[in-house]
Protein backbone atom coordinates (compact mmCIF):
# COMPACT_ATOMS: atom_id res chain seq x y z
CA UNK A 1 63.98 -51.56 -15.41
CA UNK A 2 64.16 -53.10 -18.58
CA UNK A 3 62.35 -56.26 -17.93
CA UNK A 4 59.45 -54.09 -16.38
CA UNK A 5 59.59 -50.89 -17.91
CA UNK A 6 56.98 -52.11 -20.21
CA UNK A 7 54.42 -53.50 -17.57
CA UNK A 8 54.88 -49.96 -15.34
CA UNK A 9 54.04 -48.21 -19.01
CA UNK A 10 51.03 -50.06 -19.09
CA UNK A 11 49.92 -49.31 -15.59
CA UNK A 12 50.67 -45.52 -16.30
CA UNK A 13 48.72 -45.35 -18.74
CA UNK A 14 45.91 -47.10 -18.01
CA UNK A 15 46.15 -44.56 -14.39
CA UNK A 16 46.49 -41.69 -16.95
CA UNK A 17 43.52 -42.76 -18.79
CA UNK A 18 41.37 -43.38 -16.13
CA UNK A 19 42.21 -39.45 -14.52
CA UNK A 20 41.22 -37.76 -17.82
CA UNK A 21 38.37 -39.55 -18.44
CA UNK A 22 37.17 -38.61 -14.47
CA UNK A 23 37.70 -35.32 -15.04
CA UNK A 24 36.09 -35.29 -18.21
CA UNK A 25 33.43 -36.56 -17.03
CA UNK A 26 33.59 -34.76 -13.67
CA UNK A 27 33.51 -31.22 -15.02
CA UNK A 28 30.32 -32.65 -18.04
CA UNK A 29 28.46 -33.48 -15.10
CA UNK A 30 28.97 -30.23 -13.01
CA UNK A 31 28.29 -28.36 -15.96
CA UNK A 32 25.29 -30.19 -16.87
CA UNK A 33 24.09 -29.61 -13.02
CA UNK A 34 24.98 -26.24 -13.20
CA UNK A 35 22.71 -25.73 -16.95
CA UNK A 36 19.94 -27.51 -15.62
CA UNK A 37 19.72 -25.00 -12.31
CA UNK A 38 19.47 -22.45 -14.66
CA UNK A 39 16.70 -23.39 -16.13
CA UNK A 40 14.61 -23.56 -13.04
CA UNK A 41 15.25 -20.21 -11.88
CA UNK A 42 14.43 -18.91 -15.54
CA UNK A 43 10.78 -21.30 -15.47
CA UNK A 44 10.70 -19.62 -11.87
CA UNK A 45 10.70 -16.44 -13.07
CA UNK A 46 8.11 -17.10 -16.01
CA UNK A 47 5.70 -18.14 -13.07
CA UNK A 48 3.09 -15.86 -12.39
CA UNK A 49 3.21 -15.55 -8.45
CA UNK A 50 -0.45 -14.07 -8.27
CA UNK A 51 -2.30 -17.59 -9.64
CA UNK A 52 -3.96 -19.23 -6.27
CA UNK A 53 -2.03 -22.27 -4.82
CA UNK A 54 0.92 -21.04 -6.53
CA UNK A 55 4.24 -19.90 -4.43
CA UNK A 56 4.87 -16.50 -4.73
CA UNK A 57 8.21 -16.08 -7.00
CA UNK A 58 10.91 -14.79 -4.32
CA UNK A 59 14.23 -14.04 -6.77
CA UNK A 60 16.28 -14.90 -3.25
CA UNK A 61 14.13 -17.94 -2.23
CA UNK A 62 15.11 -19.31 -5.87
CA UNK A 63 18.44 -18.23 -6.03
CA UNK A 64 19.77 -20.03 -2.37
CA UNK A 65 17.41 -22.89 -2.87
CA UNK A 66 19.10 -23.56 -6.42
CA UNK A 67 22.01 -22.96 -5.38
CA UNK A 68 21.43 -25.85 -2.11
CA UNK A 69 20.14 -28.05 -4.42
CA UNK A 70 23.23 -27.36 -7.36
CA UNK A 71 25.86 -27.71 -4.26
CA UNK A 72 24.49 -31.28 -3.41
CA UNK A 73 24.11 -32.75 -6.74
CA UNK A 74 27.91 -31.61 -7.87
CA UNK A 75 29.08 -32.63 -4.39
CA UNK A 76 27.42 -36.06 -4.76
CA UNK A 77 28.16 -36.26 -8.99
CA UNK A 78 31.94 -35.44 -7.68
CA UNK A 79 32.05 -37.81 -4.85
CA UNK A 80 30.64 -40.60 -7.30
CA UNK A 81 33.31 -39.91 -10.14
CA UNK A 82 36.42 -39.83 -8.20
CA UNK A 83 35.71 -41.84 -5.61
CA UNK A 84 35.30 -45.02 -8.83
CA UNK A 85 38.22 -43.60 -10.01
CA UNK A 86 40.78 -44.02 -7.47
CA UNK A 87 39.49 -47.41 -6.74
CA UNK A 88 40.16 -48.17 -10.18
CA UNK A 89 43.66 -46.77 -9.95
CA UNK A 90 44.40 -48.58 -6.81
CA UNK A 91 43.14 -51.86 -8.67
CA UNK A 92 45.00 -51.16 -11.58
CA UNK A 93 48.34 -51.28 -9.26
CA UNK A 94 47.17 -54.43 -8.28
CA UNK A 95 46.38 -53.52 -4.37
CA UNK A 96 44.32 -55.70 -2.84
CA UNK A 97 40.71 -53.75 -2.02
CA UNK A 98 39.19 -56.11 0.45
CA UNK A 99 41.16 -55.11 3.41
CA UNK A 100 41.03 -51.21 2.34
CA UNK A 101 37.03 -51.63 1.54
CA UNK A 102 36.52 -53.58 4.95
CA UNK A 103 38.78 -50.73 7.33
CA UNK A 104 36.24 -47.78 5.13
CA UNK A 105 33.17 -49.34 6.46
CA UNK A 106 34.38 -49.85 10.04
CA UNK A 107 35.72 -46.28 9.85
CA UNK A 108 32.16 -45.03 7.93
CA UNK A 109 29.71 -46.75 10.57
CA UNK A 110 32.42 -45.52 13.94
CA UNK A 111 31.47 -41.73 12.28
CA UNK A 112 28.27 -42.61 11.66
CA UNK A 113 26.93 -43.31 14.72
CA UNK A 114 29.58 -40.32 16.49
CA UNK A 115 28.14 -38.13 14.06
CA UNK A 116 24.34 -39.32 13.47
CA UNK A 117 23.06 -35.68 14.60
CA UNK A 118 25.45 -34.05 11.96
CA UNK A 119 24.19 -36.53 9.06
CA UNK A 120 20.37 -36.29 10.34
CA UNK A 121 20.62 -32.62 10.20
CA UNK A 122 22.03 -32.39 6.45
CA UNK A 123 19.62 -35.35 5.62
CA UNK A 124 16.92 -33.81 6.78
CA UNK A 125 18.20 -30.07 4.88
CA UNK A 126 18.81 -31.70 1.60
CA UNK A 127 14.95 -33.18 1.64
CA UNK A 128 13.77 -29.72 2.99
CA UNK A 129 15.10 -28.54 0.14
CA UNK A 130 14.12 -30.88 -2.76
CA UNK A 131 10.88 -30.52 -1.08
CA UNK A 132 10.52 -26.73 -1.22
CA UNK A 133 8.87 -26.92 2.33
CA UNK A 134 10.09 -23.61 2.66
CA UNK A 135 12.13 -20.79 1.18
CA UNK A 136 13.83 -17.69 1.79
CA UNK A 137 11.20 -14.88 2.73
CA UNK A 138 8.36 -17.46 4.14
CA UNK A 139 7.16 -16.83 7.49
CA UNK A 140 7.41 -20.13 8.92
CA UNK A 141 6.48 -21.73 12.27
CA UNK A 142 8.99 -24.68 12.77
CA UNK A 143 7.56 -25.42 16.56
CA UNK A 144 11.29 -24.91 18.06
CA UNK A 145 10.90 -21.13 17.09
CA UNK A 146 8.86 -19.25 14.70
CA UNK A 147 9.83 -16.02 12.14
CA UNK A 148 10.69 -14.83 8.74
CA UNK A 149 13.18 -17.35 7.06
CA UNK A 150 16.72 -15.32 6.09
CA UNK A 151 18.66 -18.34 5.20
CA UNK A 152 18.32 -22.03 4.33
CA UNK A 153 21.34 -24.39 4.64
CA UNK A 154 22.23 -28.16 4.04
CA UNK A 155 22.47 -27.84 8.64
CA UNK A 156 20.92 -24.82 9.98
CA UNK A 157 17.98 -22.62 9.16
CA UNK A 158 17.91 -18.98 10.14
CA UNK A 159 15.14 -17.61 11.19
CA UNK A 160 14.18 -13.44 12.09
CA UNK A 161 11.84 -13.85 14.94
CA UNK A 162 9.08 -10.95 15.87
CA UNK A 163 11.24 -9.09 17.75
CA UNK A 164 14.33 -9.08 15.40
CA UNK A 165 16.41 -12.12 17.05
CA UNK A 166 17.88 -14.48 14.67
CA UNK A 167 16.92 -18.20 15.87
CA UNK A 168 18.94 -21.43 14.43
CA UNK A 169 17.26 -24.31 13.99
CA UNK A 170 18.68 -27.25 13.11
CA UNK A 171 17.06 -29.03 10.38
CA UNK A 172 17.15 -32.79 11.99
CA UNK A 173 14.92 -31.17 15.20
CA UNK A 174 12.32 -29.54 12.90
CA UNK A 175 9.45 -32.56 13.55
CA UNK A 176 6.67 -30.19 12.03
CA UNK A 177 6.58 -27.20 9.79
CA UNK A 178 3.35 -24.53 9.26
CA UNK A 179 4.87 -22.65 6.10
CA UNK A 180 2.21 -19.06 6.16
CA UNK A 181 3.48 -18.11 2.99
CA UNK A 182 2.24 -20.54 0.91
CA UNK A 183 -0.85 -20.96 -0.97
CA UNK A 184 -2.99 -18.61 0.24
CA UNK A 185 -4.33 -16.89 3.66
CA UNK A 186 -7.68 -15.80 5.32
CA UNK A 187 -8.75 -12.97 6.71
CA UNK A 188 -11.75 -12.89 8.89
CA UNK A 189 -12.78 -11.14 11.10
CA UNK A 190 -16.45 -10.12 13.09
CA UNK A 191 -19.04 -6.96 13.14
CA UNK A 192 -20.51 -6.67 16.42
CA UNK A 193 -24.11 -4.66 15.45
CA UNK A 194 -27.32 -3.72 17.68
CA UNK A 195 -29.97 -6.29 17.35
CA UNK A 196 -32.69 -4.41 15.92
CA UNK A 197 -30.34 -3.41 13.04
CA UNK A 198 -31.44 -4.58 9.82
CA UNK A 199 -29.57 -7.94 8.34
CA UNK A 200 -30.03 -7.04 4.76
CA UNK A 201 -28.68 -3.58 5.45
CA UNK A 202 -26.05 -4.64 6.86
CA UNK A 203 -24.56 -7.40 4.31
CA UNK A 204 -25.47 -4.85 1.24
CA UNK A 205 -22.93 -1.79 3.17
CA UNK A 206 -19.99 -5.07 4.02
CA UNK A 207 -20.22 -5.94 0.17
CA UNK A 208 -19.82 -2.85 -1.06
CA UNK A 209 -16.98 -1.99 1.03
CA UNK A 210 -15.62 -5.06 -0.26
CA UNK A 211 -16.25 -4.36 -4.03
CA UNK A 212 -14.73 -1.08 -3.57
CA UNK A 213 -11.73 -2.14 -1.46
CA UNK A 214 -10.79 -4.88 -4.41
CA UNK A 215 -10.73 -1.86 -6.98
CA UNK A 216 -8.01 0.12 -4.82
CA UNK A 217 -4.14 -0.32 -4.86
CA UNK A 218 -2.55 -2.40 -2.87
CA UNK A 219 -5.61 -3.98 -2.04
CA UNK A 220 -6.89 -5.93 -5.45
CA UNK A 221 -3.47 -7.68 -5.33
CA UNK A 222 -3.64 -8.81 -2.13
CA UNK A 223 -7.38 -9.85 -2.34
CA UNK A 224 -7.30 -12.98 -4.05
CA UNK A 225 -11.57 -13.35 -3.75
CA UNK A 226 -14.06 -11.35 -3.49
CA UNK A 227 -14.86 -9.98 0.18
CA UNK A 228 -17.64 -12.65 1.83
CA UNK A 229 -20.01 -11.75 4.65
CA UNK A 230 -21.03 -15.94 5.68
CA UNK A 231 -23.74 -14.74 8.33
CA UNK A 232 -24.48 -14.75 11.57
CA UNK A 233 -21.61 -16.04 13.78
CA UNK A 234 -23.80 -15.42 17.43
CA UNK A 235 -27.03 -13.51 18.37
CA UNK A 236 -27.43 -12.12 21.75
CA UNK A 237 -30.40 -10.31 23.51
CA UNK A 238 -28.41 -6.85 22.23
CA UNK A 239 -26.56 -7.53 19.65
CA UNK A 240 -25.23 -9.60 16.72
CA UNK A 241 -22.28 -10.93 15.43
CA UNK A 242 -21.87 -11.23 11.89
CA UNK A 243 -18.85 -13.23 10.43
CA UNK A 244 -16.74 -11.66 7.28
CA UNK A 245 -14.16 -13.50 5.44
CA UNK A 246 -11.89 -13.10 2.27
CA UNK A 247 -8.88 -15.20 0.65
CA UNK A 248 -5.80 -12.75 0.21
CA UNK A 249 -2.21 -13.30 -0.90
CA UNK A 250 0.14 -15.60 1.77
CA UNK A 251 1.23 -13.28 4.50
CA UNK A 252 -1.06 -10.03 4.24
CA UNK A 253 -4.11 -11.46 5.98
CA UNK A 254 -3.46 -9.22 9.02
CA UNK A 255 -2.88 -5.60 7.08
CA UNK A 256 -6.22 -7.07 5.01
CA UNK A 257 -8.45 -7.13 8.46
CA UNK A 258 -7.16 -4.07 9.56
CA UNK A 259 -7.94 -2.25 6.30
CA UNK A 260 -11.48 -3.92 6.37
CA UNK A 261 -12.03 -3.07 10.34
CA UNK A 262 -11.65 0.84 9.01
CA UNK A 263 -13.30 0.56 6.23
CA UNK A 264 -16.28 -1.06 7.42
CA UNK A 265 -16.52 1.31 10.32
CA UNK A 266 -16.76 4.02 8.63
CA UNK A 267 -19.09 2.68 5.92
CA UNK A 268 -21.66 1.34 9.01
CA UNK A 269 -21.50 5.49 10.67
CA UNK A 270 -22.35 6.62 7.26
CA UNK A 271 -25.35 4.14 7.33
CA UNK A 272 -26.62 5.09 10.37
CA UNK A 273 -25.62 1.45 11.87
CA UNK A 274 -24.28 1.62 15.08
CA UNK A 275 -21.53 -1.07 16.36
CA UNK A 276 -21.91 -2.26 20.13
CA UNK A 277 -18.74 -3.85 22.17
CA UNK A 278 -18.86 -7.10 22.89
CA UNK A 279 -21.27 -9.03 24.98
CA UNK A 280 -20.26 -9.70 28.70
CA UNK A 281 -19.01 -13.23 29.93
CA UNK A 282 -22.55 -14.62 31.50
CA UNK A 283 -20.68 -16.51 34.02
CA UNK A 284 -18.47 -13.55 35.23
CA UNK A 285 -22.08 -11.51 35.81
CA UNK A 286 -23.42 -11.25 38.83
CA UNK A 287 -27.27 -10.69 39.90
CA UNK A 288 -27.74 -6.62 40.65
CA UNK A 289 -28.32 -5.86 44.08
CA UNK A 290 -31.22 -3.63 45.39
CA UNK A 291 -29.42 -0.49 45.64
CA UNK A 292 -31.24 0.48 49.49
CA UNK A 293 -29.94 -2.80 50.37
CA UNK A 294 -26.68 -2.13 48.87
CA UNK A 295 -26.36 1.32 50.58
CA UNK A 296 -27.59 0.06 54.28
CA UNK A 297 -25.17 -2.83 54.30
CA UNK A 298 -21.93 -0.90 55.62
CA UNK A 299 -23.96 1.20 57.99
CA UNK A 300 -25.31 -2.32 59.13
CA UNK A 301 -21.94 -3.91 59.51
CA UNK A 302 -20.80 -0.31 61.47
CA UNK A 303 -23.27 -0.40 63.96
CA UNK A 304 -24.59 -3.98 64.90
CA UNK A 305 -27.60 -2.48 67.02
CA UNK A 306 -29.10 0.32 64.32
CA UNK A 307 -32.44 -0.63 62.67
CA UNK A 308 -31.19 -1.61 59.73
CA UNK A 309 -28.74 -3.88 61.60
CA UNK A 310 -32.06 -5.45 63.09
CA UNK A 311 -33.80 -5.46 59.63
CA UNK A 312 -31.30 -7.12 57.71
CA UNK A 313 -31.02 -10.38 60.10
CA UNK A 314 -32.55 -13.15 59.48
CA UNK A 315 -33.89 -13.58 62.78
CA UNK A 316 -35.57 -10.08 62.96
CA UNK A 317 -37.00 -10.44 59.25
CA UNK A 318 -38.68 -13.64 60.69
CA UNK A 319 -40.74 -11.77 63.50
CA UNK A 320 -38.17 -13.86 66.35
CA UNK A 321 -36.39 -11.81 68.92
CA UNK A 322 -33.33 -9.19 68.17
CA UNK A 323 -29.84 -11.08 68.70
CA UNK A 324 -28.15 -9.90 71.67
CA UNK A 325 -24.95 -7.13 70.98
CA UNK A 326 -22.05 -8.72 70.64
CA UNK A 327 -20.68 -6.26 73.50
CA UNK A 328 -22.95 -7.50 75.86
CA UNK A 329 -21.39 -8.87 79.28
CA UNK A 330 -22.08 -12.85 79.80
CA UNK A 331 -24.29 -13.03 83.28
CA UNK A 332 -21.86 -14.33 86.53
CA UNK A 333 -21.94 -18.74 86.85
CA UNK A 334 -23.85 -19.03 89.86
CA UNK A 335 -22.12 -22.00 91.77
């Protein structure tokens, strides 16, 4: 003790030294992390949600995806910090590394490869998330299920389906995502009108529904451009289709067209336009029948030897000889 007493000091301190600058520096980083998270949800919040191509600003979205992307960079700053400093402490007691460095690596690469699905999936999350693919509130379709997204993890995204089941995706089997809540959405959809309708008629009563449809609440928030009619989408011998379109905000196209639909209806009956359905499939019509002809034929097929019977053959429509009844009795083989 006291030929070493003064070496161990040395060591202590130096260990001592080393802890309180870690944590030091630990808990500067992590509240540096934590400052600059702040800030992003208060520029998030400044955003205005209603410019086109701009994400609409979801207070939970922010809040969980901050909070993902906080929980990875203190976990990682935290990792980084202690893990140099207890390799410094174990070098400053003078135990050798190589063999501890060597048996980490062996052990790191075994879990690895055991675990590759668990590191794929949080991979794949943390990107996800840097990324902003997607956020809480988006209706997303990630091709292994499809929904409203409720929660976004580092492993697993939630998802509400249609029909109110919650679906689990991992994120390491999400190959492709369709995010419908970004940017913006379109709403088309087609008036089916009689033929000899008048084009110009027509387009003048769509715009004006439009113009006075973008003046209305909810409506001229959710209209991001003005309602389009682009033309004729078909012509038939009938009737014509003309094609409407508009821009609206991510996610309302379908209340949009259904709004439209009714107001466009009953602009058109105030017009005096009328609507027709919808042209039948030419390939699932069939050539009319003579009605006579179509009325004989199961009197024909009752009774083989009435007139109409005879009329109907081919034979007897040729000027040939009736064909024998069916119930007639073969003549005896003469041998």
């Amino acid at each position: 003790m006291e030929e070493n007493w003064s070496t161990w000091l040395g060591i202590g301190l130096r260990i001592a030294l080393i802890l309180i600058i870690a944590f030091v520096l630990r808990s500067v980083v992590r509240r540096a992390i934590t400052k600059l998270i702040e800030r992003m949800n208060r520029t998030a919040q400044a955003v205005d949600g209603t410019a086109l191509g701009g994400l609409l600003v979801n207070v939970e979205r922010r809040r969980q995806r901050s909070a993902a992307i906080g929980s990875v960079l203190r976990s990682v700053a935290s990792f980084l910090i202690m893990g140099t400093a207890a390799l410094m402490i174990l070098s400053a007691l003078e135990i050798n590394l190589a063999p501890l460095l060597a048996s980490a690596g062996v052990a790191g690469v075994a879990i690895g490869f055991g675990a590759r699905n668990l590191v794929t999936d949080f991979l794949s999350g943390v990107f996800m998330i840097l990324e902003d693919q997607y956020g809480v509130g988006d209706t997303v379709d990630a091709g292994v299920a499809s929904g409203e997204v409720i929660e976004v993890g580092l492993r697993v995204t939630k998802l509400r389906g249609d029909s109110g089941e919650i679906w689990y995706v991992r994120n390491g089997e999400v190959k492709r995502i369709g995010n419908l809540s970004q940017g913006w959405a379109t709403a088309g959809l087609n008036v089916q009108v009689r033929a000899e309708e008048d084009l110009d008629q027509v387009r003048s009563v769509i715009t004006q529904v439009g113009v006075d449809m973008a003046k209305e609440e909810p409506w001229n928030e959710r209209l991001w451009e003005p309602i389009e009619v682009l033309g004729l989408d078909a012509v038939y011998l009938d009737s014509m289709v003309v094609r409407v379109s508009a821009r609206t905000m991510p996610g309302k196209a379908l209340g949009v067209e259904r709004e439209l639909r009714w107001r466009i209806k009953k602009a058109l009956n105030e017009a005096g336009i009328e609507l027709v359905g919808r042209p039948l499939d030419p390939e699932l019509q069939t050539d009319a029948a003579d009605p006579a002809a179509t009325t004989a034929a199961p009197s024909a097929l009752a009774n083989p030897d009435s007139p109409q019977s005879m009329a109907a053959s081919p034979i007897a429509s040729a000027g040939g000889p009736p064909a024998a009844p069916s119930s007639t009795v073969p003549p005896p083989i003469q041998k």
